[in-house]
N, C-alpha and C. Protein backbone atom coordinates (compact mmCIF):
# COMPACT_ATOMS: atom_id res chain seq x y z
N UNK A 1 -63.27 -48.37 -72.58
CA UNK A 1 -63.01 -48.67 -71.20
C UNK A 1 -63.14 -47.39 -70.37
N UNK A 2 -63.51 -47.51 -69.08
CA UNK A 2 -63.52 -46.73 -68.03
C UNK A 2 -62.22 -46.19 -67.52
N UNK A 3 -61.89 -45.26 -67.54
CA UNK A 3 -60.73 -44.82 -67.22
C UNK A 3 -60.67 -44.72 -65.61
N UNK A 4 -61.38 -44.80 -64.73
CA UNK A 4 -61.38 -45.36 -63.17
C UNK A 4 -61.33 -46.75 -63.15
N UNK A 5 -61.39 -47.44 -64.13
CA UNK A 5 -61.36 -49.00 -63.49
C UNK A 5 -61.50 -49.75 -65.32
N UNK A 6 -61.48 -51.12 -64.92
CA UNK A 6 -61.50 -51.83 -66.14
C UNK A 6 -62.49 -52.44 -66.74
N UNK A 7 -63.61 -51.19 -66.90
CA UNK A 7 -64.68 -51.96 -67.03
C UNK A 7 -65.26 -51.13 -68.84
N UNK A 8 -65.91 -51.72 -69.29
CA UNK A 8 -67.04 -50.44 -70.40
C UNK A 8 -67.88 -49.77 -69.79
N UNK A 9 -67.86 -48.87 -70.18
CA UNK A 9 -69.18 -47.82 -69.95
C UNK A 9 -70.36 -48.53 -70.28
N UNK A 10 -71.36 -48.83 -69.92
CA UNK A 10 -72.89 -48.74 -70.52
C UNK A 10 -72.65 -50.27 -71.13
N UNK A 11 -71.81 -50.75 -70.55
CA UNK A 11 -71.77 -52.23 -70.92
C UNK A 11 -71.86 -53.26 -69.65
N UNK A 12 -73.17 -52.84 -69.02
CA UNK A 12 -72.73 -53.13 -67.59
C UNK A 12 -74.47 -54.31 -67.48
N UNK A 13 -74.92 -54.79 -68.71
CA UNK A 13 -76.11 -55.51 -68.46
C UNK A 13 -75.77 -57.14 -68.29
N UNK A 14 -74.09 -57.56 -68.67
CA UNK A 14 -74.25 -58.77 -68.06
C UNK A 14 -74.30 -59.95 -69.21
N UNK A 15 -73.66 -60.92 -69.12
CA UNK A 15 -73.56 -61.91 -70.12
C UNK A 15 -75.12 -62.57 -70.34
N UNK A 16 -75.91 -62.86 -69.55
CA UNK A 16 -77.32 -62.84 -70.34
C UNK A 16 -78.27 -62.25 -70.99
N UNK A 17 -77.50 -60.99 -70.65
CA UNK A 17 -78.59 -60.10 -71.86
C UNK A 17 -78.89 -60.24 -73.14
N UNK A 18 -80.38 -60.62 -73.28
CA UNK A 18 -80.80 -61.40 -74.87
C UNK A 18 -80.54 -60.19 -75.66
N UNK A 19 -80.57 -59.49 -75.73
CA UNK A 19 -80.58 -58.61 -77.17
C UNK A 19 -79.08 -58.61 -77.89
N UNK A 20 -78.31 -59.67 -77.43
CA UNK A 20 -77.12 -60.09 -77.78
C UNK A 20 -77.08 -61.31 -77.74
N UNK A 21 -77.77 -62.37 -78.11
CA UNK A 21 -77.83 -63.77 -77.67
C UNK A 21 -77.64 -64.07 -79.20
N UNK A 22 -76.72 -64.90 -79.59
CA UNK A 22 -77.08 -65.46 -80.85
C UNK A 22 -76.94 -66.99 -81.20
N UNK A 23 -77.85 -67.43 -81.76
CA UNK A 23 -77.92 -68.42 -81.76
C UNK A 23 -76.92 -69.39 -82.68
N UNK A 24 -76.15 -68.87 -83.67
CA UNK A 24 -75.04 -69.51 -84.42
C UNK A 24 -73.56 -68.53 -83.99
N UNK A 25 -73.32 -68.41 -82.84
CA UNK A 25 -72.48 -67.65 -82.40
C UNK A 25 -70.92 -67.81 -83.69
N UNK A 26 -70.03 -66.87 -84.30
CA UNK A 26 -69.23 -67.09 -85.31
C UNK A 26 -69.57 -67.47 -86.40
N UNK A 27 -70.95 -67.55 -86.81
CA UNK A 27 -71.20 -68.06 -87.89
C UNK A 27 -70.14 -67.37 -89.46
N UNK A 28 -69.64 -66.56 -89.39
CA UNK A 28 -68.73 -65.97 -90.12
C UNK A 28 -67.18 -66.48 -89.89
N UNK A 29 -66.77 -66.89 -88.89
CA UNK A 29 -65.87 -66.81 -88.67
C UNK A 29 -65.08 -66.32 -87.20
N UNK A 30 -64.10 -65.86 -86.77
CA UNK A 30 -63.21 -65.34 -85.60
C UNK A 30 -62.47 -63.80 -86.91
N UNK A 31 -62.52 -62.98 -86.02
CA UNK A 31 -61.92 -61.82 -87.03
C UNK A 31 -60.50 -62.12 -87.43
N UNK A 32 -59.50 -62.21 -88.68
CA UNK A 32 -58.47 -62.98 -88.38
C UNK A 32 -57.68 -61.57 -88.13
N UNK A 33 -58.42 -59.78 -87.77
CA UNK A 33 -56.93 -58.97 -87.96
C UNK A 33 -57.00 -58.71 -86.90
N UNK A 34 -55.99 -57.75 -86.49
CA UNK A 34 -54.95 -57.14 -85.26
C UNK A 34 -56.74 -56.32 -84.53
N UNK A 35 -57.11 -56.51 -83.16
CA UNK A 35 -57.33 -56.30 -82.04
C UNK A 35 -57.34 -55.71 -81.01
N UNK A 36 -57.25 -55.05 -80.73
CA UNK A 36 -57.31 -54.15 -78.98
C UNK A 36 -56.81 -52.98 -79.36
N UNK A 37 -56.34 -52.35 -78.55
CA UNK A 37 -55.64 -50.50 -78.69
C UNK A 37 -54.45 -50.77 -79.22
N UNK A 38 -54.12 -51.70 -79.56
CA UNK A 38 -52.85 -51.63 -80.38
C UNK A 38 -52.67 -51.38 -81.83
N UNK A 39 -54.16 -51.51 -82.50
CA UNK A 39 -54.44 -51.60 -84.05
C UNK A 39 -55.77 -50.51 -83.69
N UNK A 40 -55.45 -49.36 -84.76
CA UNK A 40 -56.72 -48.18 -84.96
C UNK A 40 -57.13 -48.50 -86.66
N UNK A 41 -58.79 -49.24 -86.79
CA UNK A 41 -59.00 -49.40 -88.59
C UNK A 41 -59.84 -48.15 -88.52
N UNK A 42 -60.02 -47.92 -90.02
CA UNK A 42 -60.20 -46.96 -90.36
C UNK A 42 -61.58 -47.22 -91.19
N UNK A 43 -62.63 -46.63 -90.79
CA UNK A 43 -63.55 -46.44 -91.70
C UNK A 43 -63.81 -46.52 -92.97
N UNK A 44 -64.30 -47.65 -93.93
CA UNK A 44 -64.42 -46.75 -95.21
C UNK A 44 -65.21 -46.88 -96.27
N UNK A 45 -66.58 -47.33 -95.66
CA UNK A 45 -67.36 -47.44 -96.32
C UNK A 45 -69.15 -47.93 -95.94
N UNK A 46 -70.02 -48.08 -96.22
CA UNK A 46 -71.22 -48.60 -95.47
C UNK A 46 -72.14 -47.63 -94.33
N UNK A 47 -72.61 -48.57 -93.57
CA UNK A 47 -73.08 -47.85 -93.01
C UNK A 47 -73.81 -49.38 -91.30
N UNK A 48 -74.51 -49.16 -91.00
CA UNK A 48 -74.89 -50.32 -89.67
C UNK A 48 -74.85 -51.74 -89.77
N UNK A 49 -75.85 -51.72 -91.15
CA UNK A 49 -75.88 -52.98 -91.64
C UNK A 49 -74.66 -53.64 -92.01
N UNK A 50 -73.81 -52.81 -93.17
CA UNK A 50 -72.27 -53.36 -93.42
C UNK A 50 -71.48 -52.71 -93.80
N UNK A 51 -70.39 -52.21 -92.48
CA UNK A 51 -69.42 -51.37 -93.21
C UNK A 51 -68.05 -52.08 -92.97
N UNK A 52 -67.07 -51.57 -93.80
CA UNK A 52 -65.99 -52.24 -93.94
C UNK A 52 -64.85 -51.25 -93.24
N UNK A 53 -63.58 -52.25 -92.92
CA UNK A 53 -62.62 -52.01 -92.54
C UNK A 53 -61.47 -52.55 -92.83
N UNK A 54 -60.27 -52.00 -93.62
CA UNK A 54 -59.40 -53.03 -94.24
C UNK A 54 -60.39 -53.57 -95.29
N UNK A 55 -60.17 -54.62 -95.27
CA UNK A 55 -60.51 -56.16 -96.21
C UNK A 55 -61.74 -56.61 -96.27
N UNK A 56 -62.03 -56.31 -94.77
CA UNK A 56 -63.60 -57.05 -93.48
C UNK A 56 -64.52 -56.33 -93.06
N UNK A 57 -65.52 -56.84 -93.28
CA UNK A 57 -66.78 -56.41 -93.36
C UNK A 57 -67.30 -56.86 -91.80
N UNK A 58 -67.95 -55.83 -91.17
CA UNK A 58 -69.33 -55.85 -90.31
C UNK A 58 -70.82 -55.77 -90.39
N UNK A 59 -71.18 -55.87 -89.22
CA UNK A 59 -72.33 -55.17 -89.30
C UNK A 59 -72.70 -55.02 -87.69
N UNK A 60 -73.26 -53.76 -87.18
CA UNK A 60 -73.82 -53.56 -85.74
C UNK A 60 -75.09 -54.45 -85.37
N UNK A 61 -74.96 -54.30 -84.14
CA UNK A 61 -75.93 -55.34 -83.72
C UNK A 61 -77.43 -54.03 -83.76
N UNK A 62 -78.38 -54.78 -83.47
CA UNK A 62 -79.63 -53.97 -83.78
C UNK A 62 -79.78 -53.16 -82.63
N UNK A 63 -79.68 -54.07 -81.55
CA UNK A 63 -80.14 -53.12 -80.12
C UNK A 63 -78.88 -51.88 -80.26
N UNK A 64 -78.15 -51.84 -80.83
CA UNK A 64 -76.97 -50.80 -80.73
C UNK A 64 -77.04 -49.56 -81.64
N UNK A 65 -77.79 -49.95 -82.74
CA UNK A 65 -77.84 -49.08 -83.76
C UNK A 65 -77.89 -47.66 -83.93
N UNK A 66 -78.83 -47.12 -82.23
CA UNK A 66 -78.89 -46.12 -82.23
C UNK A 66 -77.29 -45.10 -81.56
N UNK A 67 -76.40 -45.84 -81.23
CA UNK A 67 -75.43 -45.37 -80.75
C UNK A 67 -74.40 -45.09 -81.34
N UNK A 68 -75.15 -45.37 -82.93
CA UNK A 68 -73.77 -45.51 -84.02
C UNK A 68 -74.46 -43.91 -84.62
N UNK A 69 -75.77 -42.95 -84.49
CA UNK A 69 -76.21 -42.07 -84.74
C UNK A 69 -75.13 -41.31 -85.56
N UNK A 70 -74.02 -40.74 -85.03
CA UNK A 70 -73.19 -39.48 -85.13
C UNK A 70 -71.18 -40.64 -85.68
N UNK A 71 -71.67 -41.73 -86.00
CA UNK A 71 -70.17 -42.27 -86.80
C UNK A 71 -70.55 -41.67 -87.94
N UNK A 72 -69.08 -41.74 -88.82
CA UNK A 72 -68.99 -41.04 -89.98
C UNK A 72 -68.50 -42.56 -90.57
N UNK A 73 -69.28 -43.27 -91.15
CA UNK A 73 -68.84 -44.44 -91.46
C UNK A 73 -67.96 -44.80 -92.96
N UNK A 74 -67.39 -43.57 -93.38
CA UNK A 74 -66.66 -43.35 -94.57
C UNK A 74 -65.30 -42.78 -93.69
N UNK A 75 -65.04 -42.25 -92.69
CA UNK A 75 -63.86 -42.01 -92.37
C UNK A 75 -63.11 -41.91 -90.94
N UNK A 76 -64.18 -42.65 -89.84
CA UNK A 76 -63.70 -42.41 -88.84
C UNK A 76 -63.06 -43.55 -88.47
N UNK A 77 -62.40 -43.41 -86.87
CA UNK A 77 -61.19 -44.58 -86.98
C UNK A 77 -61.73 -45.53 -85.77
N UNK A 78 -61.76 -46.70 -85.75
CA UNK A 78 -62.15 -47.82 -84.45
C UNK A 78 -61.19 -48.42 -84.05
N UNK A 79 -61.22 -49.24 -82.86
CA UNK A 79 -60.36 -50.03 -82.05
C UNK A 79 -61.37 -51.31 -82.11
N UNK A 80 -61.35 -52.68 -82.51
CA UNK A 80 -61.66 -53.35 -82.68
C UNK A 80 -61.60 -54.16 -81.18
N UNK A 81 -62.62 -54.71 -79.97
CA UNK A 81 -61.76 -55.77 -79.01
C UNK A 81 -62.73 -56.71 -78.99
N UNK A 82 -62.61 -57.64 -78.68
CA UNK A 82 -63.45 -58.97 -78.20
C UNK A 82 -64.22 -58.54 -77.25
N UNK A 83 -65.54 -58.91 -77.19
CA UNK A 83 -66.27 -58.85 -76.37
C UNK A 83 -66.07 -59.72 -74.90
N UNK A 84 -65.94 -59.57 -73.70
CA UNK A 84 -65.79 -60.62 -72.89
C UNK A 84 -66.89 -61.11 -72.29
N UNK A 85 -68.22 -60.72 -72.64
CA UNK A 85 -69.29 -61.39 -71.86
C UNK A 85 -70.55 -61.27 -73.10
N UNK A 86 -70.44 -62.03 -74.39
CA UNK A 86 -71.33 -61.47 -75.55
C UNK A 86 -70.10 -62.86 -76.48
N UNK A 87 -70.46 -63.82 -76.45
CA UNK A 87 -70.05 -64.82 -77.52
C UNK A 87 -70.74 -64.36 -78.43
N UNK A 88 -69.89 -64.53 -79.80
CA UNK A 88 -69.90 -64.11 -81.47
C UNK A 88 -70.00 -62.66 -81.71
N UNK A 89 -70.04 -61.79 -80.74
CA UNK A 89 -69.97 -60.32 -81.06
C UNK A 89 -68.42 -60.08 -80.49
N UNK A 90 -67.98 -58.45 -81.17
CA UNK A 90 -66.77 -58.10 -80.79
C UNK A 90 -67.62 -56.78 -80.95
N UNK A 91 -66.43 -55.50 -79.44
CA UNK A 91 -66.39 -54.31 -79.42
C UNK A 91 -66.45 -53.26 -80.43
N UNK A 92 -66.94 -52.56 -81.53
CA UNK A 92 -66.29 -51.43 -81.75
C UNK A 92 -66.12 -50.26 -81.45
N UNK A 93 -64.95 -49.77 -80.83
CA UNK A 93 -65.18 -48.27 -80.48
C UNK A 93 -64.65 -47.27 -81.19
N UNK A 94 -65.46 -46.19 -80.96
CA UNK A 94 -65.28 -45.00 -82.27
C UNK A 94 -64.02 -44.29 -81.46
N UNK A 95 -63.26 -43.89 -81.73
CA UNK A 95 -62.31 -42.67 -81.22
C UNK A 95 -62.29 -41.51 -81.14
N UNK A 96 -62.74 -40.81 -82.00
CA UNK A 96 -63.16 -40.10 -82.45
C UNK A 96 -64.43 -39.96 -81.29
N UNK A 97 -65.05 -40.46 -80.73
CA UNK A 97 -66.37 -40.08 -80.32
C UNK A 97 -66.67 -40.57 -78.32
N UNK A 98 -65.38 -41.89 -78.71
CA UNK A 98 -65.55 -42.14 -77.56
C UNK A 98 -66.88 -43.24 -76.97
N UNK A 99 -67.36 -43.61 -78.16
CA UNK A 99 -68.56 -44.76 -78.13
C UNK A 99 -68.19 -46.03 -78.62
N UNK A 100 -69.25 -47.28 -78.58
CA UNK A 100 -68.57 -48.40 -78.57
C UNK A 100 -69.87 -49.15 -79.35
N UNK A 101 -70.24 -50.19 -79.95
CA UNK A 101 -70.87 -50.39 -80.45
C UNK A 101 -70.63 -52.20 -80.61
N UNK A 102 -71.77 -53.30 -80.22
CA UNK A 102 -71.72 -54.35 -80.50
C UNK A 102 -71.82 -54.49 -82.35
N UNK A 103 -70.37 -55.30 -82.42
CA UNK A 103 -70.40 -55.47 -84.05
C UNK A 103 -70.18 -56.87 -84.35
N UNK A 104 -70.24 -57.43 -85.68
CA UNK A 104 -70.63 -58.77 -85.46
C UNK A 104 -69.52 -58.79 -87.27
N UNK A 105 -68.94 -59.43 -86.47
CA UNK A 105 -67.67 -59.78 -88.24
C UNK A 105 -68.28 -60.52 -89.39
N UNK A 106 -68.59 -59.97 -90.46
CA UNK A 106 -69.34 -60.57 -91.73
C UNK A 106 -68.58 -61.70 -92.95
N UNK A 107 -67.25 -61.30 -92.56
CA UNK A 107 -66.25 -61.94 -93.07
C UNK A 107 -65.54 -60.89 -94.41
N UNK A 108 -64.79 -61.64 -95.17
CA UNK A 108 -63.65 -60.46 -96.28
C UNK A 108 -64.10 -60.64 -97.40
């Protein structure tokens, strides 16, 4: 989030933007763990395609991939949030870095 207002950074293209469109939106599921800045998971394993957290597995969306460049996907820590304009994707943001990344829940 923007610390002047309540918005994402660089998340400003808008609920039709196709390079996030999916056509079996949840096909995995709804993530069943803890959510927003209240829960920090921890890195610990993988890499774009599928890395895990806790129990649960991801994977980044493609158009994003390049923004995940500089995660340390064995130990850094994320804030998990729902996407509000991107059905079947959720937020991840790095802390550590201050970036955010469309991720898509693979299931446990």
């Amino acid at each position: 989030m923007h610390p002047d207002g309540d918005r994402w950074v660089g998340h400003d293209t808008g609920r039709n933007d196709p390079h996030y469109h999916l056509d079996h939106p949840w096909e995995h599921g709804h993530f069943p763990g803890t959510i927003g800045p209240g829960h920090v998971w921890r890195l610990h394993g993988g890499d774009y395609n599928r890395f895990a957290v806790g129990a649960f597995f991801f994977s980044v969306a493609a158009f994003d991939i390049a923004y995940g460049a500089d995660w340390l996907w064995d130990s850094d820590d994320i804030v998990i949030y729902d996407d509000p304009d991107h059905i079947g994707w959720y937020l991840g943001y790095n802390v550590r870095l201050g970036t955010y990344m469309h991720v898509m829940y693979l299931g446990d």
